[in-house]
PDB file of N, CA and C in Angstrom:
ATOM      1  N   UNK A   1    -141.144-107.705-146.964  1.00  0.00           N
ATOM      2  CA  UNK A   1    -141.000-106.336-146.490  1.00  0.00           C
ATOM      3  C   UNK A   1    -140.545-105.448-147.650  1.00  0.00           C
ATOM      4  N   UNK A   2    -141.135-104.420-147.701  1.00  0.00           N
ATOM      5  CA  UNK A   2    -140.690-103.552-148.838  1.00  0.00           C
ATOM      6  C   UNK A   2    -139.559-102.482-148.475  1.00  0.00           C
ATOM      7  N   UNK A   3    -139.097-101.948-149.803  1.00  0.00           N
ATOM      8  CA  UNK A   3    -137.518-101.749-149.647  1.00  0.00           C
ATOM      9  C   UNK A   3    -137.884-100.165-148.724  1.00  0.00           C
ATOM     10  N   UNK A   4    -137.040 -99.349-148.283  1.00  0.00           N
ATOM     11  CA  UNK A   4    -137.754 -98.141-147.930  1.00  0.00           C
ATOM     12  C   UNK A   4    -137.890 -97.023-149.271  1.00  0.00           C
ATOM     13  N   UNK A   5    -138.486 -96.217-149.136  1.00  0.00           N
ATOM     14  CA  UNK A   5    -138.818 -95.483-150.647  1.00  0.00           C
ATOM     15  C   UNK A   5    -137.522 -94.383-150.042  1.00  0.00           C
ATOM     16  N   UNK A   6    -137.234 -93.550-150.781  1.00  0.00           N
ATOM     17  CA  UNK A   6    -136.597 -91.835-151.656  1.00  0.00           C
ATOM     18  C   UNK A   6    -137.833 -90.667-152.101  1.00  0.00           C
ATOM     19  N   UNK A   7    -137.455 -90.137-151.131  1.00  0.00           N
ATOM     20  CA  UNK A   7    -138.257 -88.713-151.866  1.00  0.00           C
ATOM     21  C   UNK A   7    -137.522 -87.717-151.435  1.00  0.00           C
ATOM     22  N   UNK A   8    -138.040 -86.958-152.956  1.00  0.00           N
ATOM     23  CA  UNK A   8    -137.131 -85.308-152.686  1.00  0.00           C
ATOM     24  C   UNK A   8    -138.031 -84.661-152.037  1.00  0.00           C
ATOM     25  N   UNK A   9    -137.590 -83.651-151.418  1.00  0.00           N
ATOM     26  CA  UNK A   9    -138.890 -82.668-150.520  1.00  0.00           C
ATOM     27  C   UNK A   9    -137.780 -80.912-150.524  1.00  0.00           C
ATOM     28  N   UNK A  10    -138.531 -80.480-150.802  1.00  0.00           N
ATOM     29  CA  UNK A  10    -138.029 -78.844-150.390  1.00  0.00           C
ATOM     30  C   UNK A  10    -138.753 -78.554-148.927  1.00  0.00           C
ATOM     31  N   UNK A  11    -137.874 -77.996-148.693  1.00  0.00           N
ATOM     32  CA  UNK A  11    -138.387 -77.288-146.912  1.00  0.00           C
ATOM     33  C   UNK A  11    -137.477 -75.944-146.940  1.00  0.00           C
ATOM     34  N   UNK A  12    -138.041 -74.981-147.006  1.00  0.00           N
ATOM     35  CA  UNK A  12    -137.336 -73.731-146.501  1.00  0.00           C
ATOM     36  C   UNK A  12    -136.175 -73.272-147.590  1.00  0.00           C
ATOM     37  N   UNK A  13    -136.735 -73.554-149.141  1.00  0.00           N
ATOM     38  CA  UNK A  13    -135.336 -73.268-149.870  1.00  0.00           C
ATOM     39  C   UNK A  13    -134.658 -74.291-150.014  1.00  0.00           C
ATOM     40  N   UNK A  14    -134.559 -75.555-149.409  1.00  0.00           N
ATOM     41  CA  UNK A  14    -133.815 -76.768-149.396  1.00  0.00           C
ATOM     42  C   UNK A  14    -133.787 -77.597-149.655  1.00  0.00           C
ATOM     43  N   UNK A  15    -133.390 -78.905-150.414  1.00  0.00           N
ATOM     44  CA  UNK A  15    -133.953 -79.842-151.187  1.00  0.00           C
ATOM     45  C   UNK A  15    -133.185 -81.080-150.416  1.00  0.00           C
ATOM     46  N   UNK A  16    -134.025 -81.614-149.741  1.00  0.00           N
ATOM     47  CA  UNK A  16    -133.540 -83.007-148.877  1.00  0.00           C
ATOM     48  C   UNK A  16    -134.483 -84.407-149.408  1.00  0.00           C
ATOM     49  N   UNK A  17    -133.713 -85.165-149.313  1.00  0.00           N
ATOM     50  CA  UNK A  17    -134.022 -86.864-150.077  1.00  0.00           C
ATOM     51  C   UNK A  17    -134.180 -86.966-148.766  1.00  0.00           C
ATOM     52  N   UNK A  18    -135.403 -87.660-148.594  1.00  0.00           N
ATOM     53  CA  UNK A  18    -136.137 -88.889-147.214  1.00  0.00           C
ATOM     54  C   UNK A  18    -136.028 -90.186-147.656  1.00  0.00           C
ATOM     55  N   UNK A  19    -135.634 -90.924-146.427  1.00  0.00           N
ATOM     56  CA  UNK A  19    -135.741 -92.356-147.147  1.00  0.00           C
ATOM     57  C   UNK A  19    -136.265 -93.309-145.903  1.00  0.00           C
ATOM     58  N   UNK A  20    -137.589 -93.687-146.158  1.00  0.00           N
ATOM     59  CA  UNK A  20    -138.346 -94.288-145.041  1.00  0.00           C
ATOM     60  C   UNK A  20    -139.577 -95.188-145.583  1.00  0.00           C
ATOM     61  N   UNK A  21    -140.146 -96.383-144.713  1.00  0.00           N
ATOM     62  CA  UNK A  21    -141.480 -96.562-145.778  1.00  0.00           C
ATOM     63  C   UNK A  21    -142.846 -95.955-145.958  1.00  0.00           C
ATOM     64  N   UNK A  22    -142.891 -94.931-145.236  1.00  0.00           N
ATOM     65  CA  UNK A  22    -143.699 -94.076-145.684  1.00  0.00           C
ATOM     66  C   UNK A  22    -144.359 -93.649-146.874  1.00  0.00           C
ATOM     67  N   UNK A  23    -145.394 -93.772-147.620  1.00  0.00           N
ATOM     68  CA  UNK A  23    -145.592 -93.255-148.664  1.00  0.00           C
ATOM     69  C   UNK A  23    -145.293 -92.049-149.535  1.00  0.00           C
ATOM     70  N   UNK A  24    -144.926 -91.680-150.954  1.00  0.00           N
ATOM     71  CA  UNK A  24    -144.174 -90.409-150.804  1.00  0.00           C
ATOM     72  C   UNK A  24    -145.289 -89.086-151.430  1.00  0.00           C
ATOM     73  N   UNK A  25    -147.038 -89.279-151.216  1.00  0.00           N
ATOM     74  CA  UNK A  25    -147.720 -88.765-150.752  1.00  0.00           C
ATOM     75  C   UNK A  25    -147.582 -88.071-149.504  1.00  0.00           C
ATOM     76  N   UNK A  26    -147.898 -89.112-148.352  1.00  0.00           N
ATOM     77  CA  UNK A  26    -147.509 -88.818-147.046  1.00  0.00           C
ATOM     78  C   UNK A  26    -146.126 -87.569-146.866  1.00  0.00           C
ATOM     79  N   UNK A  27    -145.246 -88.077-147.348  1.00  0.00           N
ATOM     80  CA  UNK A  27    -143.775 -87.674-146.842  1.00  0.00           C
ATOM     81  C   UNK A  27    -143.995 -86.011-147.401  1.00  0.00           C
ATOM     82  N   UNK A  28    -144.428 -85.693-148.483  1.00  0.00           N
ATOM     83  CA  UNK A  28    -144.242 -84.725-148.886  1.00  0.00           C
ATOM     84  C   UNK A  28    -145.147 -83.693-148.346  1.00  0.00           C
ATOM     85  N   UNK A  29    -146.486 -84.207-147.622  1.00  0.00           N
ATOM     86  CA  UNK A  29    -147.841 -83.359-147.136  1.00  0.00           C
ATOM     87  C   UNK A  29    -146.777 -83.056-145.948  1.00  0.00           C
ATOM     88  N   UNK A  30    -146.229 -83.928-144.752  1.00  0.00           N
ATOM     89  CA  UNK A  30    -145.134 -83.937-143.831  1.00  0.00           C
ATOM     90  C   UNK A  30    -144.528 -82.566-144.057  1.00  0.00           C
ATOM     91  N   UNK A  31    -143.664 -82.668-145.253  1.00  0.00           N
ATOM     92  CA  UNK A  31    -142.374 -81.627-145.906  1.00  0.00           C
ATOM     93  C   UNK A  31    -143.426 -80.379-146.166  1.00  0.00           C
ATOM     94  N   UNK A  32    -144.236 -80.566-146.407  1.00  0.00           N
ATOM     95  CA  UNK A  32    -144.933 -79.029-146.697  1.00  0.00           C
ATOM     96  C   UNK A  32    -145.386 -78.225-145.684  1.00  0.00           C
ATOM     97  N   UNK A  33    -145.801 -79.495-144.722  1.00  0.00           N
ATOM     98  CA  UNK A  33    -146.550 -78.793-143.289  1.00  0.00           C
ATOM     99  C   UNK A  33    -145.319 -77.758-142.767  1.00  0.00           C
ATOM    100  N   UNK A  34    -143.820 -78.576-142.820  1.00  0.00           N
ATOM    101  CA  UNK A  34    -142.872 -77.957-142.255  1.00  0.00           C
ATOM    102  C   UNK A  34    -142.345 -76.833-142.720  1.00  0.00           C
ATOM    103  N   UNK A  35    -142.437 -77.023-143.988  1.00  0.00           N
ATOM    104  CA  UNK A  35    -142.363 -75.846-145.046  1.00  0.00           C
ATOM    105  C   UNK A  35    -143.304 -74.792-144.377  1.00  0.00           C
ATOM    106  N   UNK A  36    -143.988 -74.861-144.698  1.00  0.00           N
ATOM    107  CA  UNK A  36    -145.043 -73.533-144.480  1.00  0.00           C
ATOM    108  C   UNK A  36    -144.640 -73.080-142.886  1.00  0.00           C
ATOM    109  N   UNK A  37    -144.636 -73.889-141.713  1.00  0.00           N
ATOM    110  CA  UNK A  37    -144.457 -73.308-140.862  1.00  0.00           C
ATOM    111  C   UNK A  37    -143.152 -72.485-140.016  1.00  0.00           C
ATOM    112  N   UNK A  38    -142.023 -73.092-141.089  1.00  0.00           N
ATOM    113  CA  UNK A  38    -140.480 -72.251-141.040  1.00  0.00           C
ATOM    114  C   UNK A  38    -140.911 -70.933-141.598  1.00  0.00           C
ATOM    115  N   UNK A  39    -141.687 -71.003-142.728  1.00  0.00           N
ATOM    116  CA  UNK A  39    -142.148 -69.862-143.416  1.00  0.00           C
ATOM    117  C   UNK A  39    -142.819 -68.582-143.035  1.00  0.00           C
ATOM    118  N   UNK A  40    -143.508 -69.273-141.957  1.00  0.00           N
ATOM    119  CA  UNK A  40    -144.810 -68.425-140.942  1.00  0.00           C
ATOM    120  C   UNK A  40    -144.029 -67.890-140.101  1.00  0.00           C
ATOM    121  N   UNK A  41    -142.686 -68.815-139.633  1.00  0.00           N
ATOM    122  CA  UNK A  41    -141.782 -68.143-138.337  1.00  0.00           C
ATOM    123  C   UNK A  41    -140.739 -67.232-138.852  1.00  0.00           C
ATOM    124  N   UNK A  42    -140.835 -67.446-140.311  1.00  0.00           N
ATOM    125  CA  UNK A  42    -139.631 -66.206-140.776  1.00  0.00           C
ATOM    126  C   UNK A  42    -140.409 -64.625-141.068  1.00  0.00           C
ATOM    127  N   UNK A  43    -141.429 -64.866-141.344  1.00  0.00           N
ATOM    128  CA  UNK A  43    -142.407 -63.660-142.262  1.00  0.00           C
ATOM    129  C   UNK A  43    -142.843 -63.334-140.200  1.00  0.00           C
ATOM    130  N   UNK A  44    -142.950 -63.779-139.172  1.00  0.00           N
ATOM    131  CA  UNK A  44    -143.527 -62.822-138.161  1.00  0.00           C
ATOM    132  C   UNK A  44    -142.274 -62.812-137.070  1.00  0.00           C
ATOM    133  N   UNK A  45    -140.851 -63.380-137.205  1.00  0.00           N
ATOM    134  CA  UNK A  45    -139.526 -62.963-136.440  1.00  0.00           C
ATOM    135  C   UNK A  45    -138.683 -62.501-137.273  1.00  0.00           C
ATOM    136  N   UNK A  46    -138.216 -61.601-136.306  1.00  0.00           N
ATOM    137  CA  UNK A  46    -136.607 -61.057-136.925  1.00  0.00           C
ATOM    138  C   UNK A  46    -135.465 -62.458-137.147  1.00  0.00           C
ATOM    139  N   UNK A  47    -135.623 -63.029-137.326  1.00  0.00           N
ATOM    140  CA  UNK A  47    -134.395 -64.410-137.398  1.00  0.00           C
ATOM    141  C   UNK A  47    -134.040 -64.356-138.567  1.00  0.00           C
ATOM    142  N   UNK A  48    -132.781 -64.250-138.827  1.00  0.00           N
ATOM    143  CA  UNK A  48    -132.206 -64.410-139.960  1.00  0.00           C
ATOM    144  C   UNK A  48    -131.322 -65.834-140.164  1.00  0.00           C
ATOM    145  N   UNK A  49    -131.094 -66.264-139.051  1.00  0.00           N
ATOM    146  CA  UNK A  49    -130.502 -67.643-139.632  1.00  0.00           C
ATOM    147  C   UNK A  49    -131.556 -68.825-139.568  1.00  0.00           C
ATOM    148  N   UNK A  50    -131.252 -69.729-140.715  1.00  0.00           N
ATOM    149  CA  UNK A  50    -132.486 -71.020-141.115  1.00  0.00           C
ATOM    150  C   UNK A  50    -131.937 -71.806-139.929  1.00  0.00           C
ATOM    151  N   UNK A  51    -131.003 -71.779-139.244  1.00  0.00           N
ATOM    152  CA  UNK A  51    -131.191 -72.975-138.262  1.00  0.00           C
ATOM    153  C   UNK A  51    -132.184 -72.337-137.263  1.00  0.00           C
ATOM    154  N   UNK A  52    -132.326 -70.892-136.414  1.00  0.00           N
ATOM    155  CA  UNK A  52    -133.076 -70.234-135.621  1.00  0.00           C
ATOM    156  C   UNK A  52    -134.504 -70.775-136.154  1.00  0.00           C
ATOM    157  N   UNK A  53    -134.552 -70.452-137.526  1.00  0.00           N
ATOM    158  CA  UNK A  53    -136.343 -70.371-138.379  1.00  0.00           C
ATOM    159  C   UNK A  53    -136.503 -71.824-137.692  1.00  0.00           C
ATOM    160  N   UNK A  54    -135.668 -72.884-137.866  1.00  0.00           N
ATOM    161  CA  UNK A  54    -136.314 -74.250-137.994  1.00  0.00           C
ATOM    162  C   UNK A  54    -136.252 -75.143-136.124  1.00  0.00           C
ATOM    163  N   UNK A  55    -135.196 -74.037-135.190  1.00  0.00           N
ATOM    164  CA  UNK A  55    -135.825 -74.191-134.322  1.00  0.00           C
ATOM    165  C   UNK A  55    -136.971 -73.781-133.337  1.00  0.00           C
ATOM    166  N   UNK A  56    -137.476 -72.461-134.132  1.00  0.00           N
ATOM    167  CA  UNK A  56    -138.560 -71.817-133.798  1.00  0.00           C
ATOM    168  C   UNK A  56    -140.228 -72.649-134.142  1.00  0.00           C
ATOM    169  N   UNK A  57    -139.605 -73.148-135.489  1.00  0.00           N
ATOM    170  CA  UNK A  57    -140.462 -73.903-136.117  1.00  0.00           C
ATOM    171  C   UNK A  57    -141.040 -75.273-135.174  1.00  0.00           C
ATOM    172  N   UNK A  58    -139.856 -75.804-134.743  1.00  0.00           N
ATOM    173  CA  UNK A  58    -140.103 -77.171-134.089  1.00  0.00           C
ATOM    174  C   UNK A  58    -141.003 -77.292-133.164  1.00  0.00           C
ATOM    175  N   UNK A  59    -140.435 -75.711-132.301  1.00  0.00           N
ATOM    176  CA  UNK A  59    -140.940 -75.678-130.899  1.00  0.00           C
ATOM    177  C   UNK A  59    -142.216 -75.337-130.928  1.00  0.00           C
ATOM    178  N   UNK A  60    -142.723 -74.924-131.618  1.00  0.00           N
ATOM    179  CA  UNK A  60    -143.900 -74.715-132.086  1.00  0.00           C
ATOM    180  C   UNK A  60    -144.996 -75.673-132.427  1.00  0.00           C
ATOM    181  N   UNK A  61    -144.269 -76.303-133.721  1.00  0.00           N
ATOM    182  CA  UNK A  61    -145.095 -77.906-133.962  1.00  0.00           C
ATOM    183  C   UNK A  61    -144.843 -78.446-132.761  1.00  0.00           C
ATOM    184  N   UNK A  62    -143.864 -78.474-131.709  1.00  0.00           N
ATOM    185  CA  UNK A  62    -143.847 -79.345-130.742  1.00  0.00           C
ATOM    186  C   UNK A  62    -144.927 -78.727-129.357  1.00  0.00           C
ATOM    187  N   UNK A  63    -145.228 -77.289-129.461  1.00  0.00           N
ATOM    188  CA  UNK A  63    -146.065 -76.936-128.826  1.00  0.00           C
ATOM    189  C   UNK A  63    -147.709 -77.248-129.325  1.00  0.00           C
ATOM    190  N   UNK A  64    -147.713 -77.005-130.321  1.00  0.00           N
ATOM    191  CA  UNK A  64    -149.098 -77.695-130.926  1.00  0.00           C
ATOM    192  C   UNK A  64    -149.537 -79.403-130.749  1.00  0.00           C
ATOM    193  N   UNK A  65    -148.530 -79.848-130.481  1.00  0.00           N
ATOM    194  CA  UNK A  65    -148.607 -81.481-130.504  1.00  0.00           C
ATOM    195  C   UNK A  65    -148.830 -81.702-128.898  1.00  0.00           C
ATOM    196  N   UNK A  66    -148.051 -81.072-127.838  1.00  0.00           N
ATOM    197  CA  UNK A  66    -148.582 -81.254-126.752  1.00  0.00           C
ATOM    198  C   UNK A  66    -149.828 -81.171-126.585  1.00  0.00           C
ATOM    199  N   UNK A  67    -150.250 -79.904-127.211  1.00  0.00           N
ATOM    200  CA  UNK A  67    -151.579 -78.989-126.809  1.00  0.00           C
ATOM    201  C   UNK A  67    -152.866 -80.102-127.233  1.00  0.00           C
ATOM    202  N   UNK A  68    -152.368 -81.029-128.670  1.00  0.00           N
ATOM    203  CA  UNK A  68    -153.151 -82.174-129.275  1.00  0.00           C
ATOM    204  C   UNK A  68    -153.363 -83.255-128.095  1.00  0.00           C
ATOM    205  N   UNK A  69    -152.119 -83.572-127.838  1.00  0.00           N
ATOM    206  CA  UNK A  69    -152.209 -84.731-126.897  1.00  0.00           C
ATOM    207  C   UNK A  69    -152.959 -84.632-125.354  1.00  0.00           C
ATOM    208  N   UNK A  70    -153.033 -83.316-125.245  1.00  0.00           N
ATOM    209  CA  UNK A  70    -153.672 -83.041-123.560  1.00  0.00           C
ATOM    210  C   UNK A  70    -155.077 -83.176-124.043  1.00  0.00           C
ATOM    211  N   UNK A  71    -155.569 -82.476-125.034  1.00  0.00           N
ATOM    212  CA  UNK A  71    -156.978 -83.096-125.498  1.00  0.00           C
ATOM    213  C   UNK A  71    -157.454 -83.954-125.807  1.00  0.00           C
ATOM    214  N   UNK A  72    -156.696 -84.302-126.239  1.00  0.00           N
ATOM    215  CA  UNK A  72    -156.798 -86.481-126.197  1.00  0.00           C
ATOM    216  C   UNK A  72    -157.424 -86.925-124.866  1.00  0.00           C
ATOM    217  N   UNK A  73    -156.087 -86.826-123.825  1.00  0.00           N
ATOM    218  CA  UNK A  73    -156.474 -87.064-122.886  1.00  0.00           C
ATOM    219  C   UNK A  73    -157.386 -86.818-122.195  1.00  0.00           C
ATOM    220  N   UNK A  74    -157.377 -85.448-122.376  1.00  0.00           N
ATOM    221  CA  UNK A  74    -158.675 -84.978-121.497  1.00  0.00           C
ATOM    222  C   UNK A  74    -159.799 -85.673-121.583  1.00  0.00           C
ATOM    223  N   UNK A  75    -160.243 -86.082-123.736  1.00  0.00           N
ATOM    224  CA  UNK A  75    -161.620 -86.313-124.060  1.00  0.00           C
ATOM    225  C   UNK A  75    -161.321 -87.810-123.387  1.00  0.00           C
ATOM    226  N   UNK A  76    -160.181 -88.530-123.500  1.00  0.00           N
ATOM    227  CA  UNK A  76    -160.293 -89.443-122.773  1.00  0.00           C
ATOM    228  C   UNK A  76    -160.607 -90.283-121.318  1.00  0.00           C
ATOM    229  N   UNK A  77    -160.577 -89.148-120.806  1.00  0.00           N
ATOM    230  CA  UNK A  77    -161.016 -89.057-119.256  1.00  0.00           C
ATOM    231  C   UNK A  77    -162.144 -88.409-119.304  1.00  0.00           C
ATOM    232  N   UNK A  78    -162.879 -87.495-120.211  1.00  0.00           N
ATOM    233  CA  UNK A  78    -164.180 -87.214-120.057  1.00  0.00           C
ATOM    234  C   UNK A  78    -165.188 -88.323-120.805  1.00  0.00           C
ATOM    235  N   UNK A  79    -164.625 -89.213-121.395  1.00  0.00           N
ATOM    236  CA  UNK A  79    -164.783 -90.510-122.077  1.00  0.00           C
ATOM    237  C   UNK A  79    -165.225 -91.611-121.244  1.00  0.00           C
ATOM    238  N   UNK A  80    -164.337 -91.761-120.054  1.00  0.00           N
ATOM    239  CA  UNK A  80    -164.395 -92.902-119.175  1.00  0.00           C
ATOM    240  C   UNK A  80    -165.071 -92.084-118.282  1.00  0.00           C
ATOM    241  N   UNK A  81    -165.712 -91.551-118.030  1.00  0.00           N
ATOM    242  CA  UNK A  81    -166.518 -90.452-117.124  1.00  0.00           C
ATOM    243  C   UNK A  81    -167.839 -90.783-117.132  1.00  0.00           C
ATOM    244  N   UNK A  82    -168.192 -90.649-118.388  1.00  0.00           N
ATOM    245  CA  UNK A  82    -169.394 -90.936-118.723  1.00  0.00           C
ATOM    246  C   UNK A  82    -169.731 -92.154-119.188  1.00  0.00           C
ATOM    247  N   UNK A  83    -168.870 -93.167-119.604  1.00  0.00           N
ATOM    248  CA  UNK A  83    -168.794 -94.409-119.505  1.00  0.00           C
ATOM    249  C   UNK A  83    -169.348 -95.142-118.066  1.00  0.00           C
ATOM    250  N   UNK A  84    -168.595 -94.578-117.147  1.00  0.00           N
ATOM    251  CA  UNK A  84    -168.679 -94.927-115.500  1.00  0.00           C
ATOM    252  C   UNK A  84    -170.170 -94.863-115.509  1.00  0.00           C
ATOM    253  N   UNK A  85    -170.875 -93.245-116.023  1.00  0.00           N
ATOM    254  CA  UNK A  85    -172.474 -92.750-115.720  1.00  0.00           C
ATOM    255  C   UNK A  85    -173.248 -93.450-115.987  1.00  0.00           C
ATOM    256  N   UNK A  86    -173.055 -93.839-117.700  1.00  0.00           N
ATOM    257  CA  UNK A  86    -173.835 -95.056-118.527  1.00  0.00           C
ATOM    258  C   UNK A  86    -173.549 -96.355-117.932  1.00  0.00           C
ATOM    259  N   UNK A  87    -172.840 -96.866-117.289  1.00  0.00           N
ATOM    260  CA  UNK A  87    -173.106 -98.061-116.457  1.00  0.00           C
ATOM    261  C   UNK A  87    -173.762 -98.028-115.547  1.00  0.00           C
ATOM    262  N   UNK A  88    -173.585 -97.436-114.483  1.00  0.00           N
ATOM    263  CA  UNK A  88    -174.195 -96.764-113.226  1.00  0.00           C
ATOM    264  C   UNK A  88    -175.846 -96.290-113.676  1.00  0.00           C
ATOM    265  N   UNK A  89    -176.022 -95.786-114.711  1.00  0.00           N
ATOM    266  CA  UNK A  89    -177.291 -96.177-115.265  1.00  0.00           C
ATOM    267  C   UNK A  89    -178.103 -97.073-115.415  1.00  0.00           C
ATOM    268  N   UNK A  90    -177.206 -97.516-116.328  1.00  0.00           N
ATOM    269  CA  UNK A  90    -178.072 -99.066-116.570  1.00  0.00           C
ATOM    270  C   UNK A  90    -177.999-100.298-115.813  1.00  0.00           C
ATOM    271  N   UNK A  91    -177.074-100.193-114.487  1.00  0.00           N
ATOM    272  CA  UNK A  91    -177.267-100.825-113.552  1.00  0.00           C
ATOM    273  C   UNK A  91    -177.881-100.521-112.620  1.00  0.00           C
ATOM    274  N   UNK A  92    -178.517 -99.418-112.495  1.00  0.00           N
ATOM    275  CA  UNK A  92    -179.820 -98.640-111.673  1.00  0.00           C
ATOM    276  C   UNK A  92    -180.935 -99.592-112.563  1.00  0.00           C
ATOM    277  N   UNK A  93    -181.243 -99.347-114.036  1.00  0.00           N
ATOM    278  CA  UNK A  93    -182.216 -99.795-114.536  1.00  0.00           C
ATOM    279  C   UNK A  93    -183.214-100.993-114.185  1.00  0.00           C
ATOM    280  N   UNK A  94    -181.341-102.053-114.567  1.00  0.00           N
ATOM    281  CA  UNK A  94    -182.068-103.426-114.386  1.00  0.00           C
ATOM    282  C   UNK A  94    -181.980-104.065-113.180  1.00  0.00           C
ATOM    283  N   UNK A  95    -181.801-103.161-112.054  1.00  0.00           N
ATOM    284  CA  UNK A  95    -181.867-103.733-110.606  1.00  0.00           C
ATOM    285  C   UNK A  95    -180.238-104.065-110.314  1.00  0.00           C
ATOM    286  N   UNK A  96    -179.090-103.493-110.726  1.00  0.00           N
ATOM    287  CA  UNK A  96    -178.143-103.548-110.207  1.00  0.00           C
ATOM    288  C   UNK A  96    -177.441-105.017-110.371  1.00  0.00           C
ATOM    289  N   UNK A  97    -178.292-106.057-110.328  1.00  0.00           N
ATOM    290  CA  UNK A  97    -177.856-107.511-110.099  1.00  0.00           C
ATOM    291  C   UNK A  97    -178.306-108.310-111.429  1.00  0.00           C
ATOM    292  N   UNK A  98    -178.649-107.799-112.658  1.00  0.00           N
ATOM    293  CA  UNK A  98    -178.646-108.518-113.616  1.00  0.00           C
ATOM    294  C   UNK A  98    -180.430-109.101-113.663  1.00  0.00           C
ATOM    295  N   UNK A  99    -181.185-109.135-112.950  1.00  0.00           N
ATOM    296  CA  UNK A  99    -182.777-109.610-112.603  1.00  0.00           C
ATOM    297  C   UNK A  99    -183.795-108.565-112.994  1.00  0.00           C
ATOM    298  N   UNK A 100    -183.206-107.390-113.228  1.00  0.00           N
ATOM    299  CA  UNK A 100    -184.593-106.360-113.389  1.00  0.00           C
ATOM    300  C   UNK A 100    -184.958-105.578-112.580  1.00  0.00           C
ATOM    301  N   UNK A 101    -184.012-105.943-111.185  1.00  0.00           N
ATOM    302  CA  UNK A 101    -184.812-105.378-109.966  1.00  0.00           C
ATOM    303  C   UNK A 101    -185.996-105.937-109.195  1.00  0.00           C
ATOM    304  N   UNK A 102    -186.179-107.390-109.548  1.00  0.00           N
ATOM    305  CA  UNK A 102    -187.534-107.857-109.069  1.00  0.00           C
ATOM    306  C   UNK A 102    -187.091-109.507-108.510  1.00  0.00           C
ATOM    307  N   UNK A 103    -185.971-109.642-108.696  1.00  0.00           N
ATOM    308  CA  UNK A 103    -185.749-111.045-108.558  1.00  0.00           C
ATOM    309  C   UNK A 103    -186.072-112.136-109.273  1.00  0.00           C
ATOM    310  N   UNK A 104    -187.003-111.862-110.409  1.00  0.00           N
ATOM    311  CA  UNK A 104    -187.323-113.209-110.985  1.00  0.00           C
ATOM    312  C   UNK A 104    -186.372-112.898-112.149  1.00  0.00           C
ATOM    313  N   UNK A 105    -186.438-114.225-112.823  1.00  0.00           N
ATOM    314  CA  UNK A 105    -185.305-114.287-114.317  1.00  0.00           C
ATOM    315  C   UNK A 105    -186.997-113.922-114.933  1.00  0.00           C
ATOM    316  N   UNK A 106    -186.724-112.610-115.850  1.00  0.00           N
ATOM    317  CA  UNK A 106    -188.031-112.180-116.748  1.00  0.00           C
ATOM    318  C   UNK A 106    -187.103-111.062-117.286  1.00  0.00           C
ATOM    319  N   UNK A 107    -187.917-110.934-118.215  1.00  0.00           N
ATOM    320  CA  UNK A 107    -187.526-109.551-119.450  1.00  0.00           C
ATOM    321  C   UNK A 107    -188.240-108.861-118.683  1.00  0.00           C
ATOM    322  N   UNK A 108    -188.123-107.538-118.714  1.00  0.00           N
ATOM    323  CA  UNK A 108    -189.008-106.131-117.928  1.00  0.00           C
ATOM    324  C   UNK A 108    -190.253-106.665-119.067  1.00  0.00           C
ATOM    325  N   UNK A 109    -191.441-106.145-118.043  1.00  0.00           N
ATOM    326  CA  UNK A 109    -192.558-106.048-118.563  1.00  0.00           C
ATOM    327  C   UNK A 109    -193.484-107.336-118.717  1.00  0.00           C
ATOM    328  N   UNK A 110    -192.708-108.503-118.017  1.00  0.00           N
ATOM    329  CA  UNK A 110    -193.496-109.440-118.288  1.00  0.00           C
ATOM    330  C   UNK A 110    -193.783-110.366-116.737  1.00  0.00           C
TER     331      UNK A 110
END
């Protein structure tokens, strides 16, 4: 098992050490996303304190992440939807019972 890594990251003016095994590629794309979006919530609210910016911030990424996950789901249930159709298809095709629809053991067409 590898040790966990250290990375420095700025967020909002601030310079915080992470220590996780995460790559410190990863960690820092992470630190920037957050960066930028404390940034976005300071430049369009009146908030002057960084704890307000960074809970404005959260609720936000945390509103975007719901909004991700209901589409998930959704495509996931429109997923098994049509899954259901494409069976229901192709068990129309070949006679429902595995035979073709004709009763004999034959490939269609023969």
């Amino acid at each position: 098992m590898r040790e966990p890594e250290s990375v420095t990251v700025n967020i909002f003016g601030q310079e915080y050490t992470l220590k996780g095994d995460a790559d410190s590629d990863y960690v820092q794309k992470v630190a920037q996303f957050v960066d930028e979006r404390m940034n976005e919530v300071a430049r369009n609210a009146s908030v002057a304190s960084t704890a307000k910016v960074a809970i404005l911030a959260a609720v936000n990424i945390a509103d975007e992440l719901f909004r991700e996950q209901q589409k998930r789901l959704e495509s996931m249930v429109t997923l098994e939807d049509r899954s259901v159709q494409l069976t229901r298809l192709l068990a129309k095709e070949v006679g429902g019972d595995g035979t073709g629809g004709n009763g004999k053991d034959s490939l269609p067409g023969t």
